[in-house]
N, C-alpha and C. Protein backbone atom coordinates (compact mmCIF):
# COMPACT_ATOMS: atom_id res chain seq x y z
N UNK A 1 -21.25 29.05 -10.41
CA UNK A 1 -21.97 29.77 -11.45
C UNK A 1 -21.49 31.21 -11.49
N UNK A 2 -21.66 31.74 -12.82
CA UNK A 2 -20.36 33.23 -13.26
C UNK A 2 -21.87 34.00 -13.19
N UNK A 3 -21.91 35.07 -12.52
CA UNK A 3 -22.89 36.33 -12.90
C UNK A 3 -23.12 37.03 -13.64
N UNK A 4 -23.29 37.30 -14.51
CA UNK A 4 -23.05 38.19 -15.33
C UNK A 4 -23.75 39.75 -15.21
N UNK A 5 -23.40 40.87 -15.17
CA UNK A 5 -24.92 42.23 -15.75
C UNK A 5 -24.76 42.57 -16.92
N UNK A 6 -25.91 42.71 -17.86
CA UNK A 6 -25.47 43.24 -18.75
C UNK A 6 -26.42 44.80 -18.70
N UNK A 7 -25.69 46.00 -19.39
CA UNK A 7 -25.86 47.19 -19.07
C UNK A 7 -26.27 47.38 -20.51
N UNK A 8 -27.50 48.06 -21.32
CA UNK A 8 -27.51 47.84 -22.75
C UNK A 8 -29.18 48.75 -22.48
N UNK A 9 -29.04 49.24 -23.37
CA UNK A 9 -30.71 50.26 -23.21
C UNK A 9 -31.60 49.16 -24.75
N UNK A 10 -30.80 48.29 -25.17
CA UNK A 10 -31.72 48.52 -26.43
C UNK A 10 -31.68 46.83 -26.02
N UNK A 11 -33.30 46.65 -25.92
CA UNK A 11 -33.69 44.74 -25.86
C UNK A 11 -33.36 43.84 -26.60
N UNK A 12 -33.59 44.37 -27.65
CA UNK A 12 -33.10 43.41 -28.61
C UNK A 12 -31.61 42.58 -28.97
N UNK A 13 -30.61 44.27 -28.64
CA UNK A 13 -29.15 43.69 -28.33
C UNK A 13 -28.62 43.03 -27.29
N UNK A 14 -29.92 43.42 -25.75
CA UNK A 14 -29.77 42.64 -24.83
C UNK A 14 -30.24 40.85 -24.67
N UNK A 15 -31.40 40.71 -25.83
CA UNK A 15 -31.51 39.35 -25.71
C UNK A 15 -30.89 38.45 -26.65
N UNK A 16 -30.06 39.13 -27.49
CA UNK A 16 -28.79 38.72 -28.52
C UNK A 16 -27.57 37.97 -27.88
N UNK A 17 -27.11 39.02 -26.83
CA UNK A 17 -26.22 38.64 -26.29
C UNK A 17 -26.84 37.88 -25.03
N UNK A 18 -27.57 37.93 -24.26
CA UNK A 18 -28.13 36.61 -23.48
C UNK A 18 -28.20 35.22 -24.36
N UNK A 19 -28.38 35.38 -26.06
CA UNK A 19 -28.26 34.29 -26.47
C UNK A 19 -27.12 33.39 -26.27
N UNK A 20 -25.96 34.74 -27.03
CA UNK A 20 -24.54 34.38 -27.06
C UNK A 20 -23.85 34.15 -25.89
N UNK A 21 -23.95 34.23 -24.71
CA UNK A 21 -23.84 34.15 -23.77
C UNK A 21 -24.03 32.49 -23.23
N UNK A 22 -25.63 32.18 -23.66
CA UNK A 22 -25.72 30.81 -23.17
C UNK A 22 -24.91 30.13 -23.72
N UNK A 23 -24.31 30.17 -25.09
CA UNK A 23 -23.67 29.50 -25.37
C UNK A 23 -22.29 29.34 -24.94
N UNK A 24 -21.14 30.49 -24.94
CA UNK A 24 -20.31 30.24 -24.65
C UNK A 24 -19.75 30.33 -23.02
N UNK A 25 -20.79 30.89 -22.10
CA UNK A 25 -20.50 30.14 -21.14
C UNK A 25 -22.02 30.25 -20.56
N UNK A 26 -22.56 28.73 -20.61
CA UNK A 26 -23.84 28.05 -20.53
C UNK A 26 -23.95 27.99 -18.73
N UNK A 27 -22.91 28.08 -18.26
CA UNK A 27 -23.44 27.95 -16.72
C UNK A 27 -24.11 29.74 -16.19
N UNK A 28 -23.84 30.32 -16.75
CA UNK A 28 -23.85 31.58 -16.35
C UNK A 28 -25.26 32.34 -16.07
N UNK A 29 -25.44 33.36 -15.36
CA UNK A 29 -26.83 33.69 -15.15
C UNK A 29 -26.58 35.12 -15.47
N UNK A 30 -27.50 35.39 -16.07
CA UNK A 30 -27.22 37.32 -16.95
C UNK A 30 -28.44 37.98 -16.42
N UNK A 31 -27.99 38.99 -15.83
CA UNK A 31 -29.07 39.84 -14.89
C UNK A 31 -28.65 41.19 -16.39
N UNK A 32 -29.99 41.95 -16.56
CA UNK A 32 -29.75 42.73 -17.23
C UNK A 32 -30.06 44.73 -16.79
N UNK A 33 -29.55 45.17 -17.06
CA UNK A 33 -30.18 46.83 -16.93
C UNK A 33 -30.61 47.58 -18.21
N UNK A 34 -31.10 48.40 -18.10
CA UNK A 34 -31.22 48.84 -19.15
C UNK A 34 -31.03 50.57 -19.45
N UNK A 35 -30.23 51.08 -17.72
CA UNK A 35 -29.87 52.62 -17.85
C UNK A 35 -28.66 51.92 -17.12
N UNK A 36 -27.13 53.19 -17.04
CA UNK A 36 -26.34 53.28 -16.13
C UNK A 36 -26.85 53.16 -14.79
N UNK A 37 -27.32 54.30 -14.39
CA UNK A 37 -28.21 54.18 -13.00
C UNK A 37 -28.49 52.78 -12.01
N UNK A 38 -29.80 51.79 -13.27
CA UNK A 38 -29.88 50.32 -12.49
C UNK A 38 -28.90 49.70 -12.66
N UNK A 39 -27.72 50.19 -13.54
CA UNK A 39 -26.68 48.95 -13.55
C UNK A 39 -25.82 49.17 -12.30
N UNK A 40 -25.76 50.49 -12.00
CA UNK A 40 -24.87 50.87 -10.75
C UNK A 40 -25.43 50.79 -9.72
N UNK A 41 -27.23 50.94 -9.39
CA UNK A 41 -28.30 50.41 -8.59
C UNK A 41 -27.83 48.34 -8.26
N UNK A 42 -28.12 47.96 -9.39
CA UNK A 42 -27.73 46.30 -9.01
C UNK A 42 -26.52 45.90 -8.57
N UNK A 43 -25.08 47.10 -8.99
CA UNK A 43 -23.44 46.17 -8.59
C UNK A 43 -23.75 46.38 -7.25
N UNK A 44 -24.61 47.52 -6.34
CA UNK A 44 -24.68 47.93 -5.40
C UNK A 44 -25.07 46.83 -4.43
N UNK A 45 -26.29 46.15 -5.11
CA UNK A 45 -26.75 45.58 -4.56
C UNK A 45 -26.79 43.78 -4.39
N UNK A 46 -25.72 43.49 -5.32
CA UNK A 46 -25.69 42.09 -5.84
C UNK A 46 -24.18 41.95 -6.17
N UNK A 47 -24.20 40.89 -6.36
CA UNK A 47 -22.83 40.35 -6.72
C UNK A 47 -22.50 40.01 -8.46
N UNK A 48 -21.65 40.57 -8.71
CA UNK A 48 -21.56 39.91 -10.13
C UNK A 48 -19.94 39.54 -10.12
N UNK A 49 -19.42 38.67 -11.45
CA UNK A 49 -18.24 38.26 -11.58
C UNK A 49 -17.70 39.23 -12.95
N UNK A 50 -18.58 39.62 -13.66
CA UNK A 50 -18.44 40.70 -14.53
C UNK A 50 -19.60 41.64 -15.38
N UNK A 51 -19.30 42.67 -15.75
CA UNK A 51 -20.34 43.53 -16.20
C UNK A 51 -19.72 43.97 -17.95
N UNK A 52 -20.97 44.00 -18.30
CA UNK A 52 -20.71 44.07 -19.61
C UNK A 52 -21.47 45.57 -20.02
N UNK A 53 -20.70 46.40 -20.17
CA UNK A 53 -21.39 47.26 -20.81
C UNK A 53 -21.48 48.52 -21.79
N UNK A 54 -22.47 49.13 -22.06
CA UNK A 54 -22.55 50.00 -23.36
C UNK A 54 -22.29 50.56 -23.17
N UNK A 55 -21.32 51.53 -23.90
CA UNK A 55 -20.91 53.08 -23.80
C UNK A 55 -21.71 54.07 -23.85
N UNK A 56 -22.79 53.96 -24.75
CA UNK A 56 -24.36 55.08 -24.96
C UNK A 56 -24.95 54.56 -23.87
N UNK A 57 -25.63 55.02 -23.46
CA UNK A 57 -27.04 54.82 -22.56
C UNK A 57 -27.29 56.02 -21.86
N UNK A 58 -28.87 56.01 -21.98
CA UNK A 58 -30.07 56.96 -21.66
C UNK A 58 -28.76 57.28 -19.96
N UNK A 59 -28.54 58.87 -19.79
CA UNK A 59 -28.55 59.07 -18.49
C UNK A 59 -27.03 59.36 -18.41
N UNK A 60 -26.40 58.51 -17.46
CA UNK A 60 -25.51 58.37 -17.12
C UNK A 60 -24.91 57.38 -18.01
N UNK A 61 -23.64 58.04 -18.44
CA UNK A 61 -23.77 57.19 -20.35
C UNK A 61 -21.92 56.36 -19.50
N UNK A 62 -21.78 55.59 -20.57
CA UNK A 62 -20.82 54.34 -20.36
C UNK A 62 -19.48 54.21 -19.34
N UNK A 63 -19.08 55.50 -20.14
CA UNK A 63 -17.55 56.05 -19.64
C UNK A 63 -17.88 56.49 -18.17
N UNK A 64 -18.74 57.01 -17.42
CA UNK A 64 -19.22 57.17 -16.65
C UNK A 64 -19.51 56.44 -15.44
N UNK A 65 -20.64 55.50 -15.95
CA UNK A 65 -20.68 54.11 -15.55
C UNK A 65 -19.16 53.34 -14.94
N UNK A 66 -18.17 53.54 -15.66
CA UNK A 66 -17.14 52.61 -15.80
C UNK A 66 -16.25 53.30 -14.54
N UNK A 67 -16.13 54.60 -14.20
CA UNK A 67 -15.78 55.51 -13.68
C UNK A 67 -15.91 54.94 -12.22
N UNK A 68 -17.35 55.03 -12.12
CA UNK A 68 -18.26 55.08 -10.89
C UNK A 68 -17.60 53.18 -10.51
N UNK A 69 -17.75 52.56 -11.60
CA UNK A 69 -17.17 51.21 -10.67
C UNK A 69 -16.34 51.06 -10.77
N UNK A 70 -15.44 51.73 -11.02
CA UNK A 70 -13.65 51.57 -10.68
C UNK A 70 -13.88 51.93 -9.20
N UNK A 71 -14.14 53.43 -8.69
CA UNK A 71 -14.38 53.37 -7.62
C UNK A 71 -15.15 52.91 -6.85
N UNK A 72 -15.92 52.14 -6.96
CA UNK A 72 -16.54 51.22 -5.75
C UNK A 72 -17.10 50.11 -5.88
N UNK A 73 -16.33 49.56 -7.12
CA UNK A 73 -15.98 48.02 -7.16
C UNK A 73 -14.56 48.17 -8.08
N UNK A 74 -13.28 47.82 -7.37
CA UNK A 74 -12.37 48.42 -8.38
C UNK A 74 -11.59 46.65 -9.14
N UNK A 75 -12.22 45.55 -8.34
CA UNK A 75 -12.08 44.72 -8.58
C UNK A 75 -12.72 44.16 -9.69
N UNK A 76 -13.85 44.37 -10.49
CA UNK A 76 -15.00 43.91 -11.14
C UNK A 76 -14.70 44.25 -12.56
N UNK A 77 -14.44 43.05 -13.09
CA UNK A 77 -14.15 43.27 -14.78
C UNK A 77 -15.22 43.68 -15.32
N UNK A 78 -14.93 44.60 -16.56
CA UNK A 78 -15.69 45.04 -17.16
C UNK A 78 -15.45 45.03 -18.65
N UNK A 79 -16.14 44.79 -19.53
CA UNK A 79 -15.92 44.90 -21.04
C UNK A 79 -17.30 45.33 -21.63
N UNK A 80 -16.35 46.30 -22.16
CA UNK A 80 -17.47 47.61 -22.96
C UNK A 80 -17.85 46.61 -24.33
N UNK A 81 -19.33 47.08 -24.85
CA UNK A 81 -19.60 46.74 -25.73
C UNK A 81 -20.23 47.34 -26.39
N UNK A 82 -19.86 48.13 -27.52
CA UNK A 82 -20.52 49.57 -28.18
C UNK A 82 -20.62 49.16 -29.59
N UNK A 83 -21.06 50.06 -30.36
CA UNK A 83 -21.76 50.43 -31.41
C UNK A 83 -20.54 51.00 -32.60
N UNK A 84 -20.31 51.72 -31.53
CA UNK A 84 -18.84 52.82 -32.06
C UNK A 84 -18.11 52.39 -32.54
N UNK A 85 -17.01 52.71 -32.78
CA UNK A 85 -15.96 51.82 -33.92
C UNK A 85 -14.98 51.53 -32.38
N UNK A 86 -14.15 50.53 -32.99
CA UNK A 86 -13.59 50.48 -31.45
C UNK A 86 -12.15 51.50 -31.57
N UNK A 87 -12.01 52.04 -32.38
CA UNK A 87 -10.77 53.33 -32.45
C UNK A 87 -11.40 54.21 -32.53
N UNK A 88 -11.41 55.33 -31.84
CA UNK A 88 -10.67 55.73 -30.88
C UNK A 88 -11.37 55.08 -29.25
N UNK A 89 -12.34 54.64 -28.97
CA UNK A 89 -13.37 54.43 -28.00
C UNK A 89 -12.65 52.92 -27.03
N UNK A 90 -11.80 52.07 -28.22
CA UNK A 90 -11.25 51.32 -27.12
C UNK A 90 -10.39 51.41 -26.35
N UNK A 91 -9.53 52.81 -26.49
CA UNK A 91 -8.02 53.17 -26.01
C UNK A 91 -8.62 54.15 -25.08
N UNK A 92 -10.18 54.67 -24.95
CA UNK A 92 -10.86 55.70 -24.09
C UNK A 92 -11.01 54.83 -22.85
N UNK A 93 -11.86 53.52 -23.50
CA UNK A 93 -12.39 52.45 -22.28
C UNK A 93 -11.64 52.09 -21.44
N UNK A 94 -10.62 51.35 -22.12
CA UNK A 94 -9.15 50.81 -21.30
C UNK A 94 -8.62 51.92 -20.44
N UNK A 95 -8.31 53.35 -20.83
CA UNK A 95 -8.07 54.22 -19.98
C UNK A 95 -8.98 54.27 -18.62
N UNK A 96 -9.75 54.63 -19.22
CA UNK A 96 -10.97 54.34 -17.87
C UNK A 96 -11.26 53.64 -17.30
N UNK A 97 -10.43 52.05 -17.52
CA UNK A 97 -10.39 51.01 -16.67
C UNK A 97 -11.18 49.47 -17.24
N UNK A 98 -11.46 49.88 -18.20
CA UNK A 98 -12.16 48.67 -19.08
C UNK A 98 -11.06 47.31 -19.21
N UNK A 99 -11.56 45.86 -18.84
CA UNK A 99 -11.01 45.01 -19.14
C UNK A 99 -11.03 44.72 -21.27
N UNK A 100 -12.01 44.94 -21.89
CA UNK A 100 -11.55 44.75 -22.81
C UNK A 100 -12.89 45.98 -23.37
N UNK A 101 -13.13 45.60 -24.99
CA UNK A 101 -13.81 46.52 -25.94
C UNK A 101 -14.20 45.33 -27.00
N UNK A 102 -15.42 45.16 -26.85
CA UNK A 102 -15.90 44.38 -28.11
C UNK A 102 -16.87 45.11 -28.76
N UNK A 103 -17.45 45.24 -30.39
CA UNK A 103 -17.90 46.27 -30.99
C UNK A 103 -19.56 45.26 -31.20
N UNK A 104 -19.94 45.97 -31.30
CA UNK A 104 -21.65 44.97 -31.64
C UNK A 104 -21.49 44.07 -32.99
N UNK A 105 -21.08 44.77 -33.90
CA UNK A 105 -21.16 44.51 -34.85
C UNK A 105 -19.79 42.47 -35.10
N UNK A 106 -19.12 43.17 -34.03
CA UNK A 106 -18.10 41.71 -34.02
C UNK A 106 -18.62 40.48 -32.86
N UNK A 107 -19.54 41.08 -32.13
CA UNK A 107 -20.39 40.19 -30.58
C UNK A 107 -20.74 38.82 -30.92
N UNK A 108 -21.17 37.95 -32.75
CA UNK A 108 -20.80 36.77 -32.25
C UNK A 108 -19.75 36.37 -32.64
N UNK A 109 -18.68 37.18 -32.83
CA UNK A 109 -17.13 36.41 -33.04
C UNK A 109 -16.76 36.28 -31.87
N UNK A 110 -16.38 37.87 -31.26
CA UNK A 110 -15.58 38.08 -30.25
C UNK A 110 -16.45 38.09 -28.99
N UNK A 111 -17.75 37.92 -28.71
CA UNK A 111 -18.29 38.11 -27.47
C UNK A 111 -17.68 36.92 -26.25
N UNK A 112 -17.84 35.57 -26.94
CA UNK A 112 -17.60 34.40 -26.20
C UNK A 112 -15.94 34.43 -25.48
N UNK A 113 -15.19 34.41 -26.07
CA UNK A 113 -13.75 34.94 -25.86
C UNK A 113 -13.63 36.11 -25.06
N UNK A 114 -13.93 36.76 -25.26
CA UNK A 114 -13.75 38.07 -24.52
C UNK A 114 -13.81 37.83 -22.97
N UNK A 115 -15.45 37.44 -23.00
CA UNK A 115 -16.06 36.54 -21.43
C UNK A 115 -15.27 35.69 -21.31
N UNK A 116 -14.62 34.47 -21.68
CA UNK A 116 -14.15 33.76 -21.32
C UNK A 116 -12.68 33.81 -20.80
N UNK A 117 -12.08 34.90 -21.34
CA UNK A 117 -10.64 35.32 -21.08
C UNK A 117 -10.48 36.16 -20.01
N UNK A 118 -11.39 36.97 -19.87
CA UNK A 118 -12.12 37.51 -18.65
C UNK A 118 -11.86 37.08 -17.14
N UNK A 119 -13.37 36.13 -17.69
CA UNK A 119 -13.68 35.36 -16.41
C UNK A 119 -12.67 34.09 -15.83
N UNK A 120 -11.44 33.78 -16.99
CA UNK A 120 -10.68 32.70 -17.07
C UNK A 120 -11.59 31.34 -17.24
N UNK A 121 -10.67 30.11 -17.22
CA UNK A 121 -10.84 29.31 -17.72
C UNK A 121 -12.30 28.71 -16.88
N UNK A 122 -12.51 28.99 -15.36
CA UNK A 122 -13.50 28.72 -14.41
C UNK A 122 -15.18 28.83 -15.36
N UNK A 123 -15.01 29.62 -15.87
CA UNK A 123 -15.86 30.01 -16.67
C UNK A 123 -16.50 28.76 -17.56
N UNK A 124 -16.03 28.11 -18.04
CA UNK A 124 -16.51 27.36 -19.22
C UNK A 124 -17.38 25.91 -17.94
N UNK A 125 -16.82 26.44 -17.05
CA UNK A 125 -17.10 24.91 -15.73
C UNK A 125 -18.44 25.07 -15.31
């Protein structure tokens, strides 16, 4: 079973993508946060296979976030999922170590794929 966190201040986009999620990879279990802080509070404390997260958030905002787990999980994929347009913000993410950039507005095209290319093919199992 694939772990998922998802990092997202706003519920509604968080139980969107828990939808999309069951679907395209249905084995998976999605622990959620809802500041930078608990998301960097839970990698601390738990295991995940990838983290998904927002570039805005209350606090300690995305780029940040992404920062902090390069260094002390430098193994742990990550794909940003913002609001923003993904130019200029996806060539920011990737710099900063982002496995990919999916935009909200594209999350049920590209969300499933993204995770799945990710996590590789283990994923769909």
């Amino acid at each position: 079973m694939k772990r998922i966190l998802l990092v997202d201040d706003h519920p509604a986009v968080s139980q969107r993508i828990g939808e999309l999620l069951a679907t395209a990879v249905p084995h998976a279990e999605m622990t959620a946060a809802s500041s930078g802080e608990q998301g960097l509070a839970l990698v601390a404390e738990h295991t995940f296979d990838l983290v998904l997260l927002d570039l805005r958030l209350p606090g300690c905002g995305g780029i940040d976030v992404l920062k902090e787990l390069r260094a002390t999980r430098p193994g742990l994929p990550v794909i940003i999922i913002s609001s923003l347009p993904e130019s200029p913000y996806a060539t920011l993410a990737r710099r900063a170590g982002a496995h990919g950039f999916v935009t909200k507005s594209a999350l049920v095209q590209e969300l499933g794929q993204a995770v799945r290319t990710v996590l590789g093919d283990c994923a769909l199992a």
